[in-house]
PDB file of N, CA and C in Angstrom:
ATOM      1  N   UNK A   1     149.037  72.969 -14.180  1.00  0.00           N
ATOM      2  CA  UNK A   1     149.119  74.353 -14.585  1.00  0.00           C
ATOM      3  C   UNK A   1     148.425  75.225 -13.540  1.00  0.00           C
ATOM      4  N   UNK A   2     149.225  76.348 -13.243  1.00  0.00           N
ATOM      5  CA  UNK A   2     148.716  77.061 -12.074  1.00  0.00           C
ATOM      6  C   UNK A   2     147.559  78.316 -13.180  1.00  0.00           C
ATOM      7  N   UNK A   3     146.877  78.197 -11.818  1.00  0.00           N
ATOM      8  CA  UNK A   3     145.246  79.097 -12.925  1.00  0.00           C
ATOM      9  C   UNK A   3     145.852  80.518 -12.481  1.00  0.00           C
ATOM     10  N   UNK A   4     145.710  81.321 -13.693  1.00  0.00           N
ATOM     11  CA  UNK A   4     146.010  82.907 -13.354  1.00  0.00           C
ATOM     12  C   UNK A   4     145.009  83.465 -12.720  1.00  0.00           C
ATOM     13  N   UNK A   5     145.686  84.313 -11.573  1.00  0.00           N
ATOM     14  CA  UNK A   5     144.346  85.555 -10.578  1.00  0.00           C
ATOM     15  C   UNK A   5     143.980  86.539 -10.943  1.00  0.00           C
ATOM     16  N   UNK A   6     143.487  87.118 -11.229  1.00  0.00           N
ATOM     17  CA  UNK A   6     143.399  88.579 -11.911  1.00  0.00           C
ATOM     18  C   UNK A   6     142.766  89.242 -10.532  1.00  0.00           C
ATOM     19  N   UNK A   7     143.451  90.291 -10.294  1.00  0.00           N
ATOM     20  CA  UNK A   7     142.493  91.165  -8.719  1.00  0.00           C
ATOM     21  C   UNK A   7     142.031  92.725  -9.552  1.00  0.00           C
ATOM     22  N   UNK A   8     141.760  92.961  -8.722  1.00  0.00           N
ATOM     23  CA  UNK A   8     140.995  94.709  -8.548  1.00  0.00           C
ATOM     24  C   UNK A   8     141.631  95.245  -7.905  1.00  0.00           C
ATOM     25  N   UNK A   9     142.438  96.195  -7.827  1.00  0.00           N
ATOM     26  CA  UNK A   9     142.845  96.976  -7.063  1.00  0.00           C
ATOM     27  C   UNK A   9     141.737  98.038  -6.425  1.00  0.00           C
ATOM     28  N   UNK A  10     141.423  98.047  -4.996  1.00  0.00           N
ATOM     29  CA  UNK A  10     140.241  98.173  -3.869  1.00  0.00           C
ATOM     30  C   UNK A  10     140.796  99.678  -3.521  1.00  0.00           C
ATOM     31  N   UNK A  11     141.953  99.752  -3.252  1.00  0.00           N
ATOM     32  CA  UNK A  11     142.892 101.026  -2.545  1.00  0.00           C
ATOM     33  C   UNK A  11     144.499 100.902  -2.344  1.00  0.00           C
ATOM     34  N   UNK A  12     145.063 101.782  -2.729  1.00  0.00           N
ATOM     35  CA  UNK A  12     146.264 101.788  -2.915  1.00  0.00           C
ATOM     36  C   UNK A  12     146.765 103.021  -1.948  1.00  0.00           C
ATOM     37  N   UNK A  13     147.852 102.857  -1.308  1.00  0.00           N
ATOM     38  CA  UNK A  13     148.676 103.813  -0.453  1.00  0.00           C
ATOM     39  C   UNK A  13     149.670 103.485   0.014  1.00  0.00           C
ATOM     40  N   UNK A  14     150.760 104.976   0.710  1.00  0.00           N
ATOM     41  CA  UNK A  14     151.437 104.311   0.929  1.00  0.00           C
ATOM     42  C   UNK A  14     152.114 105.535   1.930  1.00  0.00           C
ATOM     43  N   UNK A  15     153.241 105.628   2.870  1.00  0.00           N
ATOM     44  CA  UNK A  15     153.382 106.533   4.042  1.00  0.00           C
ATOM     45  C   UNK A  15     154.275 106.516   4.451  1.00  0.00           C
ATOM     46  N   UNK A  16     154.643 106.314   5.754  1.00  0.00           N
ATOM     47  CA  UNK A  16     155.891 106.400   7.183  1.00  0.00           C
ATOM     48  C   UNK A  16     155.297 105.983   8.178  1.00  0.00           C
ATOM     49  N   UNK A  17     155.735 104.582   8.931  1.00  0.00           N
ATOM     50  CA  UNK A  17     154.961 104.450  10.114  1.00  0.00           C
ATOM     51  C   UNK A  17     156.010 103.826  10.806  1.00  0.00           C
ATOM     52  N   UNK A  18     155.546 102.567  11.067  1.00  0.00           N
ATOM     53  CA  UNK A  18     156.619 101.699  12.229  1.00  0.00           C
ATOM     54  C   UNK A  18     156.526  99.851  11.356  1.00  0.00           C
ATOM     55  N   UNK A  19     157.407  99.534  11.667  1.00  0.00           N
ATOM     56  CA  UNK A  19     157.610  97.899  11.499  1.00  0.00           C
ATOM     57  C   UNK A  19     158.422  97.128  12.519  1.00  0.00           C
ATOM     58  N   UNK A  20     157.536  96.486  13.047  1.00  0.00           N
ATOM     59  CA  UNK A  20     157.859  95.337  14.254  1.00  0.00           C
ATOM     60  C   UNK A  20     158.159  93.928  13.796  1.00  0.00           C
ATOM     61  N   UNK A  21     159.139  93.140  13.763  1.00  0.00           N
ATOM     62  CA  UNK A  21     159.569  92.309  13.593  1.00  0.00           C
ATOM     63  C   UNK A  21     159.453  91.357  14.747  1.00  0.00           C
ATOM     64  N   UNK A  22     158.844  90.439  14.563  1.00  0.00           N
ATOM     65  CA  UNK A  22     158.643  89.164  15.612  1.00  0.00           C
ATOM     66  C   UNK A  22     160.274  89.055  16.382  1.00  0.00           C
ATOM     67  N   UNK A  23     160.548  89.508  17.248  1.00  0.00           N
ATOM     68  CA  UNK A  23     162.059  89.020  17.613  1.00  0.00           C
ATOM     69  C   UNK A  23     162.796  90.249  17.802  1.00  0.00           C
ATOM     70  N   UNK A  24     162.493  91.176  17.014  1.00  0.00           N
ATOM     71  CA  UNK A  24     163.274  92.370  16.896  1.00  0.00           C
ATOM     72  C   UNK A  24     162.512  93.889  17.419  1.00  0.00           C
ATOM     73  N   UNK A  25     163.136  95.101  17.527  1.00  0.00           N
ATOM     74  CA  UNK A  25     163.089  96.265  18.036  1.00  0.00           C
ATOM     75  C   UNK A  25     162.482  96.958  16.823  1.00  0.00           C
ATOM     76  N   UNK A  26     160.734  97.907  17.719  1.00  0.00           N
ATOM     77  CA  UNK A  26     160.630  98.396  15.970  1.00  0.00           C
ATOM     78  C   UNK A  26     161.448  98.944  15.982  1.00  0.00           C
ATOM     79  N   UNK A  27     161.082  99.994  14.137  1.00  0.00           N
ATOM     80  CA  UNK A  27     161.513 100.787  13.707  1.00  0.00           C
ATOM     81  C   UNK A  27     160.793 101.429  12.276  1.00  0.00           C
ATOM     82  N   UNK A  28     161.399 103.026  12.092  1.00  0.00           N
ATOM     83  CA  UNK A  28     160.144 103.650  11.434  1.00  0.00           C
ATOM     84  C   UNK A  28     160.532 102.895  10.262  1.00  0.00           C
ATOM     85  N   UNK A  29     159.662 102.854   9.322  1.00  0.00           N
ATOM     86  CA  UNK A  29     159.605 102.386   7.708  1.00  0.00           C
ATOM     87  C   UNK A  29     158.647 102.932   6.811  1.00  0.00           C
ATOM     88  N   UNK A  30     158.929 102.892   5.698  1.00  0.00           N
ATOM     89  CA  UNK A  30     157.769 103.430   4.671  1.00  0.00           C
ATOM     90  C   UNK A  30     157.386 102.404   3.903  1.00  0.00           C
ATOM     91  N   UNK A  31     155.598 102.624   3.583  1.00  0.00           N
ATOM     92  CA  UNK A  31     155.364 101.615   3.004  1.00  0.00           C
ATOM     93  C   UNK A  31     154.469 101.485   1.983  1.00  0.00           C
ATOM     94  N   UNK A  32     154.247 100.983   0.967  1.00  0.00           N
ATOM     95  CA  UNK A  32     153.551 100.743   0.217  1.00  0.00           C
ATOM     96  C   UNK A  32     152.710  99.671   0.330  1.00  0.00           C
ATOM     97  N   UNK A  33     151.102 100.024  -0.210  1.00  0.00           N
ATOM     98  CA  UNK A  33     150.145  98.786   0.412  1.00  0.00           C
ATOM     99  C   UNK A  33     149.196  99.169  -0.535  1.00  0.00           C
ATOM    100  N   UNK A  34     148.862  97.442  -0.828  1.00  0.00           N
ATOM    101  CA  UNK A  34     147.612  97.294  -1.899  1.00  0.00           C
ATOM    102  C   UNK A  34     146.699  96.643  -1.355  1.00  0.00           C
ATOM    103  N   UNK A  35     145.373  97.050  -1.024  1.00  0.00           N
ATOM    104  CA  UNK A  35     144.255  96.067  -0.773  1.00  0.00           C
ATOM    105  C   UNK A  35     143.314  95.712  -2.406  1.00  0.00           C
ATOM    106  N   UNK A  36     143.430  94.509  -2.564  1.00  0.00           N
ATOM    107  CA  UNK A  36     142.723  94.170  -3.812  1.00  0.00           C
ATOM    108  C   UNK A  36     141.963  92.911  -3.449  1.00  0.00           C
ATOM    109  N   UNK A  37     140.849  92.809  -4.622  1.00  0.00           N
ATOM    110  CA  UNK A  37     139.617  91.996  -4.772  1.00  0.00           C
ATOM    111  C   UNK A  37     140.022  90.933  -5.656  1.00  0.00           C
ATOM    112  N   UNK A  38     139.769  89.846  -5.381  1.00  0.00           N
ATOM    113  CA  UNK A  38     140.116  88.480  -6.316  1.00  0.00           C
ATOM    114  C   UNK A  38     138.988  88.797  -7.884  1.00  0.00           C
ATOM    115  N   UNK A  39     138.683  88.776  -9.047  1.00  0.00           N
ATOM    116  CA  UNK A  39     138.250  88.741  -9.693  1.00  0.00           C
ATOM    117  C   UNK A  39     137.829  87.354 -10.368  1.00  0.00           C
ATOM    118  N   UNK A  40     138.927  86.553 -10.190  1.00  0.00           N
ATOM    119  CA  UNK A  40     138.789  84.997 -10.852  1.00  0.00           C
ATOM    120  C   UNK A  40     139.125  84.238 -10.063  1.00  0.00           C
ATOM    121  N   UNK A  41     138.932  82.802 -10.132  1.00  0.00           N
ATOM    122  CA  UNK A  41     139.153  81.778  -9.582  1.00  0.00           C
ATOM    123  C   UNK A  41     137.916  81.103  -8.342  1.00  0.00           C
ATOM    124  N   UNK A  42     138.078  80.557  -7.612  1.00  0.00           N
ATOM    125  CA  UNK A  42     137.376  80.076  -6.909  1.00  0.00           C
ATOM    126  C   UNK A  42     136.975  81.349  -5.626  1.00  0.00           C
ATOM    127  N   UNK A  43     137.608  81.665  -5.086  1.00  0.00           N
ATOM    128  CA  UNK A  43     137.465  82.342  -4.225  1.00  0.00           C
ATOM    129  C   UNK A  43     137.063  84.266  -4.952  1.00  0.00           C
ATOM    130  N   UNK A  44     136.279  84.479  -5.831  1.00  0.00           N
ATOM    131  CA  UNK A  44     135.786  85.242  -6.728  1.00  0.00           C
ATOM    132  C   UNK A  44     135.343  86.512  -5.399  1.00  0.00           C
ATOM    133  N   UNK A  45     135.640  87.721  -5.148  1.00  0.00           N
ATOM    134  CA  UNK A  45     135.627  88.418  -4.215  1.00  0.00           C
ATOM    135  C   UNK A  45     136.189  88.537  -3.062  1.00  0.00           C
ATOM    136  N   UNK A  46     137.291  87.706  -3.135  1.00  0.00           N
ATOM    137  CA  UNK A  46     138.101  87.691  -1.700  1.00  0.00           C
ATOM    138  C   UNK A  46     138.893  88.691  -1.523  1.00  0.00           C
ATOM    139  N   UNK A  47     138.879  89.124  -0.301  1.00  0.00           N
ATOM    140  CA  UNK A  47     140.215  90.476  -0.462  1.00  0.00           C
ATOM    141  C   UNK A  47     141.557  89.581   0.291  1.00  0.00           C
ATOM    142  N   UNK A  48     141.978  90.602  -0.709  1.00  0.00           N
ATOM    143  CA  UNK A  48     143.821  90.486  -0.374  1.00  0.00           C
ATOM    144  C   UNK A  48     144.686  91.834   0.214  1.00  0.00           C
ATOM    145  N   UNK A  49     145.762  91.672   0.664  1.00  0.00           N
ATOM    146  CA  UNK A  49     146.236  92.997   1.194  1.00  0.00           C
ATOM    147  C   UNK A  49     147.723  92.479   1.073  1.00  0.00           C
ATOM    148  N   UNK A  50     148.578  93.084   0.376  1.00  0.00           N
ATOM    149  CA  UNK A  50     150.236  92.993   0.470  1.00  0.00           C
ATOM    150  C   UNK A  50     150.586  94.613   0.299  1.00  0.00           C
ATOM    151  N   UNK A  51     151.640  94.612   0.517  1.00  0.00           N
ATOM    152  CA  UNK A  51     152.778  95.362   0.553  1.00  0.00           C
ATOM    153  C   UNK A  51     154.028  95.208   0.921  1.00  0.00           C
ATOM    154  N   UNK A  52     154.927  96.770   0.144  1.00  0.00           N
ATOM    155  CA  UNK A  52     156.827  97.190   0.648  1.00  0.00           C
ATOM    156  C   UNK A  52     156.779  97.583   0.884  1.00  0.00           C
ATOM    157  N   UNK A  53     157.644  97.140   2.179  1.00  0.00           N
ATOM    158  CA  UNK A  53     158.179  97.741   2.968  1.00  0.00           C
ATOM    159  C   UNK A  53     159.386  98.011   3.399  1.00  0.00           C
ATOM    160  N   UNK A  54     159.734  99.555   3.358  1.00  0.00           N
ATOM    161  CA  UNK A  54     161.358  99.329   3.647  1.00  0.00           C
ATOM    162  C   UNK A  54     161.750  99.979   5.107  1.00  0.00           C
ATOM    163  N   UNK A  55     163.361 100.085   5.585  1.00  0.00           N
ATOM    164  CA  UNK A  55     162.816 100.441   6.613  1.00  0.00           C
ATOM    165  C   UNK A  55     164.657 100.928   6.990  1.00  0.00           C
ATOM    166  N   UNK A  56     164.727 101.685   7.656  1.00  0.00           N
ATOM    167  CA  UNK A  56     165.965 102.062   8.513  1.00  0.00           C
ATOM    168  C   UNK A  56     166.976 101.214   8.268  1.00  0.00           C
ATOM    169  N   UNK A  57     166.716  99.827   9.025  1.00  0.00           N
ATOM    170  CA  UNK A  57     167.942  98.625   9.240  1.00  0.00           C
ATOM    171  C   UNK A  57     168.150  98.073   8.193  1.00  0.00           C
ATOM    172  N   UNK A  58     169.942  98.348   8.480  1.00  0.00           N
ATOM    173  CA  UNK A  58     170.688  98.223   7.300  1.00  0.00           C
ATOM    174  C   UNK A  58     170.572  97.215   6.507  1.00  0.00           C
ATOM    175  N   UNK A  59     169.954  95.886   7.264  1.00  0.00           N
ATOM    176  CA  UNK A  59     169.960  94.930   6.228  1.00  0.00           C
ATOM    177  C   UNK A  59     168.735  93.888   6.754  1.00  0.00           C
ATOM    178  N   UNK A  60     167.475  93.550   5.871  1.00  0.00           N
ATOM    179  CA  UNK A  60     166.960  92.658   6.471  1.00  0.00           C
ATOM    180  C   UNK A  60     167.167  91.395   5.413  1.00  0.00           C
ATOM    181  N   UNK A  61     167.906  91.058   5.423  1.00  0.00           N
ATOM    182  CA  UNK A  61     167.945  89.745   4.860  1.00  0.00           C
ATOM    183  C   UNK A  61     168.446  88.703   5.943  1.00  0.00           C
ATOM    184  N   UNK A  62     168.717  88.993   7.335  1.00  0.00           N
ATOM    185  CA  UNK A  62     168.509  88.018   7.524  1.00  0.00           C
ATOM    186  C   UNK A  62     167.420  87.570   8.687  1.00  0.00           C
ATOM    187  N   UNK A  63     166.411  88.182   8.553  1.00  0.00           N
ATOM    188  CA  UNK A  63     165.320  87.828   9.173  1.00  0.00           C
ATOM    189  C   UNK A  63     163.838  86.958   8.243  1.00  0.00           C
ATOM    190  N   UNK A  64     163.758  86.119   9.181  1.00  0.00           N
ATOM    191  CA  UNK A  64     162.521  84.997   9.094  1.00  0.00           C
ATOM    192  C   UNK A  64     162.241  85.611   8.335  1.00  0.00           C
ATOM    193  N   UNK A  65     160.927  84.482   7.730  1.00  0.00           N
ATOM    194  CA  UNK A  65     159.846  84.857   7.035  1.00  0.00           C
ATOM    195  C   UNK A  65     158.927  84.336   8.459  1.00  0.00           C
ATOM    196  N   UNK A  66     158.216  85.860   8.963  1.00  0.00           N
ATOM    197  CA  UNK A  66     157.873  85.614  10.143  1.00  0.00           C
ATOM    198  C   UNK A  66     157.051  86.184  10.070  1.00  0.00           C
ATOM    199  N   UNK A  67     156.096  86.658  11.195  1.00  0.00           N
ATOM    200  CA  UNK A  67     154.839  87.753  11.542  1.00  0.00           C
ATOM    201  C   UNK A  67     155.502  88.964  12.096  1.00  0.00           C
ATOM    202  N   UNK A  68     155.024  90.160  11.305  1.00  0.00           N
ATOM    203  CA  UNK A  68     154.868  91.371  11.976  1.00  0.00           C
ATOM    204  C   UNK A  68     153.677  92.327  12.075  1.00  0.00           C
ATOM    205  N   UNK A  69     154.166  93.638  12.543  1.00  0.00           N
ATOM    206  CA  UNK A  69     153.299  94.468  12.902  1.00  0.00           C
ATOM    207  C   UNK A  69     153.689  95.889  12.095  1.00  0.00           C
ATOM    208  N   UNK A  70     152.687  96.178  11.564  1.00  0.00           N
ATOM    209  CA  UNK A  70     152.848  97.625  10.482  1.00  0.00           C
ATOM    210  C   UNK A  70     151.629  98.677  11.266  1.00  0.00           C
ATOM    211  N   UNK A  71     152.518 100.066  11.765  1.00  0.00           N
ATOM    212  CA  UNK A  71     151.676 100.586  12.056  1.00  0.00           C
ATOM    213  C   UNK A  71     152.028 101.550  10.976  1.00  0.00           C
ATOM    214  N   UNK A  72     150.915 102.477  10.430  1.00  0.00           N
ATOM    215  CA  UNK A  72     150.543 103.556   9.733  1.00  0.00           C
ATOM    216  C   UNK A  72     150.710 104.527  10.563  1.00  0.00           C
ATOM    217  N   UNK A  73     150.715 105.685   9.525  1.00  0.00           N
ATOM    218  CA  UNK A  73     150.614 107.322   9.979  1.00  0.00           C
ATOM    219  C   UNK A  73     149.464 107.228  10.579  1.00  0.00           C
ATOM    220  N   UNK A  74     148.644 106.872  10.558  1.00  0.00           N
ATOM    221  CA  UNK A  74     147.489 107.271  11.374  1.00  0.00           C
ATOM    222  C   UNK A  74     146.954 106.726  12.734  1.00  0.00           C
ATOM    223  N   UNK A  75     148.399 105.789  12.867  1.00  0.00           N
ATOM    224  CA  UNK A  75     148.297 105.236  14.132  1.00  0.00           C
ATOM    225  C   UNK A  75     147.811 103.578  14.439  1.00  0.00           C
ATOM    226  N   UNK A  76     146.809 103.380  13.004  1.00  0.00           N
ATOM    227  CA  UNK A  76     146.760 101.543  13.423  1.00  0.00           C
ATOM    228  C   UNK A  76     147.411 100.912  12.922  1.00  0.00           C
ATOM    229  N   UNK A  77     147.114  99.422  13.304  1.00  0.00           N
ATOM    230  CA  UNK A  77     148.439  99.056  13.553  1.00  0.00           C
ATOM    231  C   UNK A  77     148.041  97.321  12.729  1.00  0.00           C
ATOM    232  N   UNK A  78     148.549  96.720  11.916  1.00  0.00           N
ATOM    233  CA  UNK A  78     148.336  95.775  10.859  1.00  0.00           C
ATOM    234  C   UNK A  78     149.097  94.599  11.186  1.00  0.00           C
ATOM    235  N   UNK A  79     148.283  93.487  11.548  1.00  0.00           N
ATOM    236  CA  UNK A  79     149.755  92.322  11.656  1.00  0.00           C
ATOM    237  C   UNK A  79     149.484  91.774  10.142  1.00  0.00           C
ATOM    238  N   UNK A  80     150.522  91.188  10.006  1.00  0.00           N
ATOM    239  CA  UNK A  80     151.108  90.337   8.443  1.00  0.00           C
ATOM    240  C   UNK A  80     152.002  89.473   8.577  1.00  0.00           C
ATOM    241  N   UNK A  81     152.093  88.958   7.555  1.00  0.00           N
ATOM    242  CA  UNK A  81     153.404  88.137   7.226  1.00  0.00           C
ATOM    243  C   UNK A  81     154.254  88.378   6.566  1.00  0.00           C
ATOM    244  N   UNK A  82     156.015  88.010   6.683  1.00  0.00           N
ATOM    245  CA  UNK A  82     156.617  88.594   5.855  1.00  0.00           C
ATOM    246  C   UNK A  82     156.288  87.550   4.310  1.00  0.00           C
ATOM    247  N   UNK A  83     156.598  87.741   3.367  1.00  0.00           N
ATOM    248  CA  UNK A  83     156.540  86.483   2.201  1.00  0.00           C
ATOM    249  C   UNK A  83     157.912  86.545   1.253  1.00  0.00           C
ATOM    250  N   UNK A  84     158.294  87.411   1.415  1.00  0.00           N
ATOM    251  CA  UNK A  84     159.581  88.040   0.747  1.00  0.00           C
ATOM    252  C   UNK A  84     161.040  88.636   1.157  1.00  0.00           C
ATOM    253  N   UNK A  85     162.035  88.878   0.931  1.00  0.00           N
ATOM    254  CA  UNK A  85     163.312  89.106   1.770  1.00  0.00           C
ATOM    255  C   UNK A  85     164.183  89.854   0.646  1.00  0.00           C
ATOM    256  N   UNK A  86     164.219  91.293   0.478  1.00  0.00           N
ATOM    257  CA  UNK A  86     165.170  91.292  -0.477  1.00  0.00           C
ATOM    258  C   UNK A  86     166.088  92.687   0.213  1.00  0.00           C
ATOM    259  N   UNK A  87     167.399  92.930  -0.196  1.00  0.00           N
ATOM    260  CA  UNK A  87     168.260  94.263  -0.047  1.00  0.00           C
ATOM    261  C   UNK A  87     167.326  95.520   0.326  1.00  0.00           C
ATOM    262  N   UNK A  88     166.215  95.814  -0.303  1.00  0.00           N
ATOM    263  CA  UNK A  88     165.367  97.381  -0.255  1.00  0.00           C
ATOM    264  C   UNK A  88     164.762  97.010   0.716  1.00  0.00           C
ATOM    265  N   UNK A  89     163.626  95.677   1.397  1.00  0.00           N
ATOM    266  CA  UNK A  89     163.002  96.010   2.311  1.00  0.00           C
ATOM    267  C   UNK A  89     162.292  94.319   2.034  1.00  0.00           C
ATOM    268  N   UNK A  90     160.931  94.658   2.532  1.00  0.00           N
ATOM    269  CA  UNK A  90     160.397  92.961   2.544  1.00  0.00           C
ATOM    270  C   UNK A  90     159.048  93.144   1.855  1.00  0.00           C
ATOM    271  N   UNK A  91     158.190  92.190   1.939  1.00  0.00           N
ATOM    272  CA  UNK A  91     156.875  91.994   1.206  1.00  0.00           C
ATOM    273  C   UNK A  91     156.226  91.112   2.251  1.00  0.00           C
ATOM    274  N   UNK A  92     155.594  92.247   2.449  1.00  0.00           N
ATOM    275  CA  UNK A  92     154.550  91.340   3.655  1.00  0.00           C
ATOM    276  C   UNK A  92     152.577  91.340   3.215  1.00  0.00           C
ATOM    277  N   UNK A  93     151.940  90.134   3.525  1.00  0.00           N
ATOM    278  CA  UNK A  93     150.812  90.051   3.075  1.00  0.00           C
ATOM    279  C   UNK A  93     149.782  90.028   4.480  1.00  0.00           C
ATOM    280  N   UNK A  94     149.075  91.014   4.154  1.00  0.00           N
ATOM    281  CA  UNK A  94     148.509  91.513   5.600  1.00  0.00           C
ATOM    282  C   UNK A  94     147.281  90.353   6.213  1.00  0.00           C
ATOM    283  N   UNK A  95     147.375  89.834   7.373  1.00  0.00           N
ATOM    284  CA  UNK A  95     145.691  89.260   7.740  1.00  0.00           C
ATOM    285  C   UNK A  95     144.945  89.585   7.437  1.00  0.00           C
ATOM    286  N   UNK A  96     144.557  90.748   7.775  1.00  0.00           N
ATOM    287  CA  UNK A  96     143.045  91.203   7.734  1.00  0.00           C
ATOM    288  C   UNK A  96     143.023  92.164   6.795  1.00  0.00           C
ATOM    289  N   UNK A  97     142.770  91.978   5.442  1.00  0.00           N
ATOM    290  CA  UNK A  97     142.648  93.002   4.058  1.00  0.00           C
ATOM    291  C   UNK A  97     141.598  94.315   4.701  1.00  0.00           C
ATOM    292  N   UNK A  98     140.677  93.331   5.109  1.00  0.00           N
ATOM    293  CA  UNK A  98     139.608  94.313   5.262  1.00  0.00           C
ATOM    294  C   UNK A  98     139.632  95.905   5.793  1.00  0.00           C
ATOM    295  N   UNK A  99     140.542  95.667   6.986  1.00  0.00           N
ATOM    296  CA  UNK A  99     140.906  96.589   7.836  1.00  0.00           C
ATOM    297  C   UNK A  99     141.552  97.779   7.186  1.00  0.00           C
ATOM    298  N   UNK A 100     142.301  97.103   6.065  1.00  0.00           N
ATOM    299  CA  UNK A 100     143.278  98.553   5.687  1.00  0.00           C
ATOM    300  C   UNK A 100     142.249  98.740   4.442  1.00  0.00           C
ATOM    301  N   UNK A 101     141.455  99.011   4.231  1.00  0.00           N
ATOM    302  CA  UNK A 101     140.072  99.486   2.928  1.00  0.00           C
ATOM    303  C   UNK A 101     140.130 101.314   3.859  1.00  0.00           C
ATOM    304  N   UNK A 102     139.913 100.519   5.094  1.00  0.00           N
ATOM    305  CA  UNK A 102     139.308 102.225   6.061  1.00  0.00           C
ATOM    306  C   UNK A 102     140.419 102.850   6.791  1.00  0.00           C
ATOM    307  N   UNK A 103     141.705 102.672   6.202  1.00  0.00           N
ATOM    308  CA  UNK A 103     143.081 102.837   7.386  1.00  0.00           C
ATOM    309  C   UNK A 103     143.609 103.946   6.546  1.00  0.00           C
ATOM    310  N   UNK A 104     144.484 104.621   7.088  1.00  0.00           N
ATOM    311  CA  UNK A 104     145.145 105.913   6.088  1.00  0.00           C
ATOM    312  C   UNK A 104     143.976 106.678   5.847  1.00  0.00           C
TER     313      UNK A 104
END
């Protein structure tokens, strides 16, 4: 039985920036992004960072589940992973949570 996570939501936002695709040409996208705090389980304070993202090109379904690069309106710039693939856009879970607490 998988143990349920319960998080905190830390900061929530969301904008117009750029999305770089390992392989591919950016392009602008908008995005939604959650940095949250683990509440339960073993790792009790860990941050997490996901978000959607959608974006110009007409179709990403058929790209990897690969590494990219999310830059924000404000200019920095986030690598992640994609984890997700659907018609609207993708779901990518960021490296470094920490970073986007002070970003936007």
């Amino acid at each position: 039985m998988k143990a349920f996570r319960r998080m905190e939501v830390m900061r929530s936002f969301g904008g117009e920036g750029w999305l770089r695709v390992s392989g591919l040409a950016a392009t602008t996208a908008r995005y939604d992004i959650k940095v949250m705090r683990r509440t339960t389980t073993a790792s009790i304070g860990g941050l997490y960072a996901a978000g959607f993202i959608t974006t110009e090109m007409p179709s990403m379904m058929g790209v990897p589940l690969t590494s990219v690069l999310v830059t924000l309106e404000d200019g920095s710039a986030h690598r992640g992973r994609i984890t997700a693939i659907s018609a609207q856009g993708v779901e990518v879970s960021f490296d470094t949570p920490l970073a986007l607490l002070s970003a936007a």
